[in-house]
PDB file of N, CA and C in Angstrom:
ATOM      1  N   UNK A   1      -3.599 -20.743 -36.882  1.00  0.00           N
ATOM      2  CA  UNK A   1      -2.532 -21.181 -36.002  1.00  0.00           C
ATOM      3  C   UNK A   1      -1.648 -20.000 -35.575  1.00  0.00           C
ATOM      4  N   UNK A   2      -1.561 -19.016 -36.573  1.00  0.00           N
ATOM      5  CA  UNK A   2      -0.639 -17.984 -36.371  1.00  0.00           C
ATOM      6  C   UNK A   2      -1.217 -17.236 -34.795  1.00  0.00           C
ATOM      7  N   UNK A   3      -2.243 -17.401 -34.841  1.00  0.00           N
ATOM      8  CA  UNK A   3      -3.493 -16.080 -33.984  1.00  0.00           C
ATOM      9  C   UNK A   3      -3.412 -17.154 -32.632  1.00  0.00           C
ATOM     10  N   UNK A   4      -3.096 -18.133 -32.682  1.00  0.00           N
ATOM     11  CA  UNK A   4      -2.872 -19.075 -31.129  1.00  0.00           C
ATOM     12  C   UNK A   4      -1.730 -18.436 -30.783  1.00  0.00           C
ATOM     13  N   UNK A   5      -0.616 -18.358 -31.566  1.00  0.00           N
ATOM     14  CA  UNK A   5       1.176 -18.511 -31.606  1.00  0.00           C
ATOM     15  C   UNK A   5       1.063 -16.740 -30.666  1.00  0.00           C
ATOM     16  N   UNK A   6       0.237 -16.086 -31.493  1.00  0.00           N
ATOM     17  CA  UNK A   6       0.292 -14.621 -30.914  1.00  0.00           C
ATOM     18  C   UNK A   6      -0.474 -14.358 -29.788  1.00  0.00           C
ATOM     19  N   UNK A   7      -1.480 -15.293 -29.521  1.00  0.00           N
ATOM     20  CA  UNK A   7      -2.126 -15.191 -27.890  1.00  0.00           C
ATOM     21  C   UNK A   7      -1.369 -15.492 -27.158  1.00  0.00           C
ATOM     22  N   UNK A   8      -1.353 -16.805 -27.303  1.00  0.00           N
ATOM     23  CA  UNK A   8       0.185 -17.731 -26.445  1.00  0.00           C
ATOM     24  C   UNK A   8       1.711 -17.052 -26.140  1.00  0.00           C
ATOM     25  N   UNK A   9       1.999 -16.107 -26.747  1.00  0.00           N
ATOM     26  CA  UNK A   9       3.057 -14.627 -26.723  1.00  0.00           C
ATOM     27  C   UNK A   9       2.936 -13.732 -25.680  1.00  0.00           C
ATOM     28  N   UNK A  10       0.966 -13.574 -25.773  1.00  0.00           N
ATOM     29  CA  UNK A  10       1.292 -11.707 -25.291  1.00  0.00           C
ATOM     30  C   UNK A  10       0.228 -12.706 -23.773  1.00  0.00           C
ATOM     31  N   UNK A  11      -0.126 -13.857 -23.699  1.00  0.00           N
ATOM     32  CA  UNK A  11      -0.570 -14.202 -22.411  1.00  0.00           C
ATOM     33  C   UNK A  11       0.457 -13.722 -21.057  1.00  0.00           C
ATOM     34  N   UNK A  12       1.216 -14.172 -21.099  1.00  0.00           N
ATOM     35  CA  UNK A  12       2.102 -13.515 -19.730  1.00  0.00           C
ATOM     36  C   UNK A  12       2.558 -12.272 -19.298  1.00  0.00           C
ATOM     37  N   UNK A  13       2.600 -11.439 -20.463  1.00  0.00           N
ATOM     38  CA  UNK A  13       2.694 -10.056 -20.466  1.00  0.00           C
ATOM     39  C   UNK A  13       0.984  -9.109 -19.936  1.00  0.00           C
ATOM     40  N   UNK A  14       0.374  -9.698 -19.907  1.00  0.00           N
ATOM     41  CA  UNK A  14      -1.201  -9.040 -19.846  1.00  0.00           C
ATOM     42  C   UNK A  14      -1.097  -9.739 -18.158  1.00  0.00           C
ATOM     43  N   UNK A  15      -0.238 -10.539 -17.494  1.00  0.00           N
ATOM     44  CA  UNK A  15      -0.523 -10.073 -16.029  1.00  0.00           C
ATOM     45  C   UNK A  15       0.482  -8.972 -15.568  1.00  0.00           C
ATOM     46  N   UNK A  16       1.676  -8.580 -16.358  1.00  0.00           N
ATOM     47  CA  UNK A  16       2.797  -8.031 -15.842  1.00  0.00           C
ATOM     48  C   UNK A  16       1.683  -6.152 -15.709  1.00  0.00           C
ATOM     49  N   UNK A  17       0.664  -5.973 -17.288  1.00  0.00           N
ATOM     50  CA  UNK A  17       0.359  -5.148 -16.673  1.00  0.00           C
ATOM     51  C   UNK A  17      -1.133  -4.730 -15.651  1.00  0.00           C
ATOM     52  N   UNK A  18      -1.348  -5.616 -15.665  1.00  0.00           N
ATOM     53  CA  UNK A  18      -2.392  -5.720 -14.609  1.00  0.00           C
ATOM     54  C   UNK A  18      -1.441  -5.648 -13.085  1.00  0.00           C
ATOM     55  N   UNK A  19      -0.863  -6.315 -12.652  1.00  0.00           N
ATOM     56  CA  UNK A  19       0.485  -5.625 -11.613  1.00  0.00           C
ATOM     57  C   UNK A  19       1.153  -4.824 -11.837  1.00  0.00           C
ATOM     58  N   UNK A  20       1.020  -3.728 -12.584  1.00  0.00           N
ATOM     59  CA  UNK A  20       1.462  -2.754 -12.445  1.00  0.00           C
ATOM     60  C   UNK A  20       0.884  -1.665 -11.695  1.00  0.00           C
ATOM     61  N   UNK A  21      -0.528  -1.946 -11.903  1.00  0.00           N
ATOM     62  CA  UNK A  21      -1.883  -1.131 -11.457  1.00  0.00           C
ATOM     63  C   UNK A  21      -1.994  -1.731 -10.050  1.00  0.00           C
ATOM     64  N   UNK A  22      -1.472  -2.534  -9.453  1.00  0.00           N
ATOM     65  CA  UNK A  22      -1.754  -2.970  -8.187  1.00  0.00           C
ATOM     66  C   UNK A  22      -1.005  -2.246  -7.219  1.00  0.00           C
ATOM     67  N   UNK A  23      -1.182  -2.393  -5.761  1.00  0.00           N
ATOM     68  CA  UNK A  23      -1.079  -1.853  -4.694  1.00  0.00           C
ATOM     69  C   UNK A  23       0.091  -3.031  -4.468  1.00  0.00           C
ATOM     70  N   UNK A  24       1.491  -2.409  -4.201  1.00  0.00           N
ATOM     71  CA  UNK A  24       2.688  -3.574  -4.052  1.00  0.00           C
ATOM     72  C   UNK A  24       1.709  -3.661  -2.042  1.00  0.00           C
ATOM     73  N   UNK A  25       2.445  -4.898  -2.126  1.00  0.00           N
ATOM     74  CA  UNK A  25       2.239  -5.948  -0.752  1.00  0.00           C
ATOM     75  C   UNK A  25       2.777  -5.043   0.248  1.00  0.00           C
ATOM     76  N   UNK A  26       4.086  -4.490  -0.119  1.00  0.00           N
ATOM     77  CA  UNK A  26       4.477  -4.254   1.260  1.00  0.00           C
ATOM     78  C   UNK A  26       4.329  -2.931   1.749  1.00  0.00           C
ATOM     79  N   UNK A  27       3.699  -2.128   0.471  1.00  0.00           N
ATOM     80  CA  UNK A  27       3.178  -0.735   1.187  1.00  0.00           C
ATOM     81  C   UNK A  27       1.715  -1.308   2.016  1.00  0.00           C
ATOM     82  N   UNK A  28       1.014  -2.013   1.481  1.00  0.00           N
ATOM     83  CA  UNK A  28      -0.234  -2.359   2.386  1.00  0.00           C
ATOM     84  C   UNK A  28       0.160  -2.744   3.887  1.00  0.00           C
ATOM     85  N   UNK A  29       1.346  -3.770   3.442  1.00  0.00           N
ATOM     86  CA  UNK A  29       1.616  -4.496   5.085  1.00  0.00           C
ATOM     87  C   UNK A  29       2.149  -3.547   6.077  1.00  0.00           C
ATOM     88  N   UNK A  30       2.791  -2.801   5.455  1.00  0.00           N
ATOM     89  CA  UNK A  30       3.762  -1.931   6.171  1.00  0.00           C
ATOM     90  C   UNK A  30       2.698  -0.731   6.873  1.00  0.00           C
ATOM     91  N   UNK A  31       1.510  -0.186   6.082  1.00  0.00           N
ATOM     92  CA  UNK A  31       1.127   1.002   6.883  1.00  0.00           C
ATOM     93  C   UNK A  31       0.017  -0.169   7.604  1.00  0.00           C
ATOM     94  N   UNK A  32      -0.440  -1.081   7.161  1.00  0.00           N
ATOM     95  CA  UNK A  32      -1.524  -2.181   8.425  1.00  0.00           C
ATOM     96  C   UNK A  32      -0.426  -2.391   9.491  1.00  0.00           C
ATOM     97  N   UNK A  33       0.807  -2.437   9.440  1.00  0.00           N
ATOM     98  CA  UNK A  33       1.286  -2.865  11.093  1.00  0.00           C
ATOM     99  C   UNK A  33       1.544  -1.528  11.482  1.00  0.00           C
ATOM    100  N   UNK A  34       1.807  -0.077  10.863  1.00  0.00           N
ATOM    101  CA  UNK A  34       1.803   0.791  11.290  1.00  0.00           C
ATOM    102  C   UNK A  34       0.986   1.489  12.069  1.00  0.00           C
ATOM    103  N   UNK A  35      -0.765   1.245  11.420  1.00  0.00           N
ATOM    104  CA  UNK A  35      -1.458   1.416  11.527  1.00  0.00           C
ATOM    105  C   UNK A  35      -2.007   0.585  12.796  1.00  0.00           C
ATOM    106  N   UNK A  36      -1.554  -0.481  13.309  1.00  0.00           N
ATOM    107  CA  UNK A  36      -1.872  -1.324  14.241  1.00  0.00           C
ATOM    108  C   UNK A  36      -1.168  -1.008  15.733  1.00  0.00           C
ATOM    109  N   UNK A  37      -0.111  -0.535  15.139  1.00  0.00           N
ATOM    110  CA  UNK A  37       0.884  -0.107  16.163  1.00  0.00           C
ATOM    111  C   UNK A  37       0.396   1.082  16.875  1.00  0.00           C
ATOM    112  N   UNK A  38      -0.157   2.042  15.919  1.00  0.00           N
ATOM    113  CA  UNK A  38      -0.511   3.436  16.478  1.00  0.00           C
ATOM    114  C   UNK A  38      -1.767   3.289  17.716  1.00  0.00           C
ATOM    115  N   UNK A  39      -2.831   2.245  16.962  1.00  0.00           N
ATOM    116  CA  UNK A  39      -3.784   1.755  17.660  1.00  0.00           C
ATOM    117  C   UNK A  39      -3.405   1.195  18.776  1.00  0.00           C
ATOM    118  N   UNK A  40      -2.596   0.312  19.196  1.00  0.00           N
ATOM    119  CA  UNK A  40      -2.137  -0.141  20.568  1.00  0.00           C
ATOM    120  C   UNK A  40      -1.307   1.118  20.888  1.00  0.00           C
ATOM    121  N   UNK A  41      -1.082   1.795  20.890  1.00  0.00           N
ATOM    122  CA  UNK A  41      -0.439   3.039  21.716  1.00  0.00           C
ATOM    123  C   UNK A  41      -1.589   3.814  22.313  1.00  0.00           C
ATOM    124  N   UNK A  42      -2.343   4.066  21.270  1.00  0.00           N
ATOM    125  CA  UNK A  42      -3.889   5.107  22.180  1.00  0.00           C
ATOM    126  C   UNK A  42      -4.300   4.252  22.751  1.00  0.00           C
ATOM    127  N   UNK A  43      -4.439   2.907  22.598  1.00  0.00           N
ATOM    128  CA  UNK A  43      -4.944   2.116  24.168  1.00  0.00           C
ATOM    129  C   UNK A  43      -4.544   2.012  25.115  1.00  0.00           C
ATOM    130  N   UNK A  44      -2.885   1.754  25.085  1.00  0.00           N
ATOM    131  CA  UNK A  44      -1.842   1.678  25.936  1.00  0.00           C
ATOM    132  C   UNK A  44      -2.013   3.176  27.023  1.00  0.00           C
ATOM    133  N   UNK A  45      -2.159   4.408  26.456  1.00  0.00           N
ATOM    134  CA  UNK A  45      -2.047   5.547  26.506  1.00  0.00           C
ATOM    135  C   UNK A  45      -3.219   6.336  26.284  1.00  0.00           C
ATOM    136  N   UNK A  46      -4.145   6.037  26.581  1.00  0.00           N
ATOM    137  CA  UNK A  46      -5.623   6.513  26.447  1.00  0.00           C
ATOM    138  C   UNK A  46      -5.399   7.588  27.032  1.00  0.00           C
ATOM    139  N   UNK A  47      -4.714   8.277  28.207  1.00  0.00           N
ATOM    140  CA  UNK A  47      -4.514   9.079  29.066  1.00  0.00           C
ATOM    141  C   UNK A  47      -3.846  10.437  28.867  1.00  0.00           C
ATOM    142  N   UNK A  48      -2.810   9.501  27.666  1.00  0.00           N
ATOM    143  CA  UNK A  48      -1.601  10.494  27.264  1.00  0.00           C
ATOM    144  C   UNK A  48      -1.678  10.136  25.836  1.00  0.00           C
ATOM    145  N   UNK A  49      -2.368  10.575  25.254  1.00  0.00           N
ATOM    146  CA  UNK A  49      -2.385  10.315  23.521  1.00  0.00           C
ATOM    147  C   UNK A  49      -1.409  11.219  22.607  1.00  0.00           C
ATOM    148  N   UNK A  50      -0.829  11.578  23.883  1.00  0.00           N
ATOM    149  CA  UNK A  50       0.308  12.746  22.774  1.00  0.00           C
ATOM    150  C   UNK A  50       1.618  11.905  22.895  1.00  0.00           C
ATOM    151  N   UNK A  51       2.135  10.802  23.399  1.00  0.00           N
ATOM    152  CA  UNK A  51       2.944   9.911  23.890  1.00  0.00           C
ATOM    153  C   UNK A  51       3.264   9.234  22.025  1.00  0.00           C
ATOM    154  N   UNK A  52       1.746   9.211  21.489  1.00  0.00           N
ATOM    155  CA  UNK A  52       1.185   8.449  20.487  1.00  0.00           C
ATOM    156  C   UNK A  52       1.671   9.066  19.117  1.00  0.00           C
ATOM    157  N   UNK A  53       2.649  10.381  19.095  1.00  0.00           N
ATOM    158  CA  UNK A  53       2.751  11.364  17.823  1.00  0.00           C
ATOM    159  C   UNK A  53       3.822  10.601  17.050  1.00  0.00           C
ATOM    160  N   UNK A  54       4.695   9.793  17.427  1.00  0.00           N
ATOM    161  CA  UNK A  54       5.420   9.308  16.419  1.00  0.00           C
ATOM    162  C   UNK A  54       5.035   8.230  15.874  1.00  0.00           C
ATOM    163  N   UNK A  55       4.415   7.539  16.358  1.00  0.00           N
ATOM    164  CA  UNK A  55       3.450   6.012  15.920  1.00  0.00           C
ATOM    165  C   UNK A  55       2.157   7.102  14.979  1.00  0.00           C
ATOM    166  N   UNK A  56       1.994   7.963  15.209  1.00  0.00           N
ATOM    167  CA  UNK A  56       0.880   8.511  14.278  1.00  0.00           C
ATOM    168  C   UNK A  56       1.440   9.353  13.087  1.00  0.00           C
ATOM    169  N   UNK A  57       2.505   9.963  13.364  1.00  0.00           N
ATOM    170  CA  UNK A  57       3.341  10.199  12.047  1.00  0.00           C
ATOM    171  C   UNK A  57       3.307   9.684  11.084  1.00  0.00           C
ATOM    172  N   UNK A  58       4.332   8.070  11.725  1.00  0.00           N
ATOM    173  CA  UNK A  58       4.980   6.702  10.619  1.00  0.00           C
ATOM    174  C   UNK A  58       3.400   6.448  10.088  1.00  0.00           C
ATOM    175  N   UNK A  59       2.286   6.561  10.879  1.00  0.00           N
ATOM    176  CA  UNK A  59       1.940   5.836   9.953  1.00  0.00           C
ATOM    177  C   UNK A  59       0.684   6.148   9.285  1.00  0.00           C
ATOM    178  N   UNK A  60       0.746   7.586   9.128  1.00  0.00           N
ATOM    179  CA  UNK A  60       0.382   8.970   8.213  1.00  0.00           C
ATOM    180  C   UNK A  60       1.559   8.619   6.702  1.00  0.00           C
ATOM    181  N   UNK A  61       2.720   8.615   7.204  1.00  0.00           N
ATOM    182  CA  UNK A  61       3.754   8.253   6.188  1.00  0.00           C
ATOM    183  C   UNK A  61       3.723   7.750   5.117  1.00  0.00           C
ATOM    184  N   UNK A  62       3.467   5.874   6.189  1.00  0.00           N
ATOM    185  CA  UNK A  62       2.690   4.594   5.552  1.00  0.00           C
ATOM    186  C   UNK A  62       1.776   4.829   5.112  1.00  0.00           C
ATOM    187  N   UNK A  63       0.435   5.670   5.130  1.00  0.00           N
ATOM    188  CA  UNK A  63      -0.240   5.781   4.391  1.00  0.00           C
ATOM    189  C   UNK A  63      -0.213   6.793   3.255  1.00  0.00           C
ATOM    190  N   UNK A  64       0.504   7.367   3.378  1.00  0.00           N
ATOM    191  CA  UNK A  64       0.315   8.429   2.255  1.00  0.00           C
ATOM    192  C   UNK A  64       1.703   7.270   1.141  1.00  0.00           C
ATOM    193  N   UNK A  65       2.453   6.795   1.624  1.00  0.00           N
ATOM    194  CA  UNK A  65       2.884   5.947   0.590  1.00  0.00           C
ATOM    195  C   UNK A  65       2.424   4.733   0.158  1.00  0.00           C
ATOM    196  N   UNK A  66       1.483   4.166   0.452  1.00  0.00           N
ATOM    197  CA  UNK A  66       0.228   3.038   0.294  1.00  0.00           C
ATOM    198  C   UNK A  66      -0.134   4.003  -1.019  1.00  0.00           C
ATOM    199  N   UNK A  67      -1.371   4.812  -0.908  1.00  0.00           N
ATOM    200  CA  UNK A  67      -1.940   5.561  -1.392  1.00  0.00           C
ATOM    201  C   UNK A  67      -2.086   6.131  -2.410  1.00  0.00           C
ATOM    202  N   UNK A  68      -0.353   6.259  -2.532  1.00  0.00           N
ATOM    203  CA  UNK A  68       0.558   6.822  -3.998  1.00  0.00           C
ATOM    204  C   UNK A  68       0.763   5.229  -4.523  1.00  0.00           C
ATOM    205  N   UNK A  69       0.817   4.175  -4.311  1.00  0.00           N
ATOM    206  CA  UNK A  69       1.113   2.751  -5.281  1.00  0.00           C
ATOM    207  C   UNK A  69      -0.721   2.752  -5.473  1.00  0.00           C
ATOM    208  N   UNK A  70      -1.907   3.181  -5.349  1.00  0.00           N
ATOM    209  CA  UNK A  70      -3.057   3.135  -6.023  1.00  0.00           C
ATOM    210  C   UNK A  70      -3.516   3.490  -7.105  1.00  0.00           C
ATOM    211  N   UNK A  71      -3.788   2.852  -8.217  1.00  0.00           N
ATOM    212  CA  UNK A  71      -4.159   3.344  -9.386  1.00  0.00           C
ATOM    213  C   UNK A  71      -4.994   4.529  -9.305  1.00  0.00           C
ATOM    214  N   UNK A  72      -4.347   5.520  -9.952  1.00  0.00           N
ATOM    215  CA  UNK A  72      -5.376   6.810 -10.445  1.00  0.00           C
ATOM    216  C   UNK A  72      -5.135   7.869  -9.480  1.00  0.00           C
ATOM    217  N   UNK A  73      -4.068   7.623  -8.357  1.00  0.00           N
ATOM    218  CA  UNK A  73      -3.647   8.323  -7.471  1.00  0.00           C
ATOM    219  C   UNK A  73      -2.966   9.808  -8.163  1.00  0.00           C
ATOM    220  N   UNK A  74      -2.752  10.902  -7.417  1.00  0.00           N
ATOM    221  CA  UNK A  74      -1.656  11.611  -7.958  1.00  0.00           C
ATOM    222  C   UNK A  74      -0.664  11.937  -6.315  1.00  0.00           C
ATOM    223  N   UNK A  75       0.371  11.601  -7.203  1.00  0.00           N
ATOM    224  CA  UNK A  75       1.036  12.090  -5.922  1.00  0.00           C
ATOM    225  C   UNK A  75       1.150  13.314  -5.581  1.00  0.00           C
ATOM    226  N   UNK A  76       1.792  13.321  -4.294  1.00  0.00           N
ATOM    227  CA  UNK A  76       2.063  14.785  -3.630  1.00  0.00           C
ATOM    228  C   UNK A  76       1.003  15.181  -2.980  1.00  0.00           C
ATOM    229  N   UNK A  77      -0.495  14.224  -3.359  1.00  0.00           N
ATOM    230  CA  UNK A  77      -1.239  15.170  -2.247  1.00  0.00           C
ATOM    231  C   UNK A  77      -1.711  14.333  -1.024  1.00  0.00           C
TER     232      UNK A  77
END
C-alpha cells in the first residue's frame, strides 16, 4: 500500500518534467506566424524581396528563439 501512496505522489510531478523538455507554445506560434508573414511578403514582393528584410529578421529571431526552448539545444548558436 505504501508503494501505491508513493506512485500516486510522484504521478503529477513526472508530467511537470516531461514539460520542461518541451517546446513552450508560443515560441512555436510566434516564429509560424512570423514565418508566415515573411512568406506573404516575398509573394507580395516577388520583385522587391529586399522590401522583405525586416519580416526576415523577426523571424530569424523567432526562430533562433523557438530553437533555444528545444531539448538538447545550446544556446547562442
Amino acid at each position: 500500500m505504501r508503494i501505491l501512496t508513493i506512485i500516486a505522489a510522484a504521478a503529477p510531478l513526472m508530467g511537470c518534467e516531461i514539460a520542461a523538455f518541451a517546446p513552450k507554445a508560443d515560441e512555436s506560434s510566434d516564429y509560424q506566424a512570423s514565418t508566415d508573414r515573411y512568406l506573404a511578403c516575398i509573394l507580395t514582393n516577388s520583385n522587391d524581396p529586399q522590401r522583405c528584410e525586416v519580416a526576415r529578421a523577426l523571424m530569424e529571431a523567432d526562430g533562433r528563439k523557438y530553437n533555444n526552448t528545444l531539448p538538447g539545444t545550446v544556446s547562442g548558436r
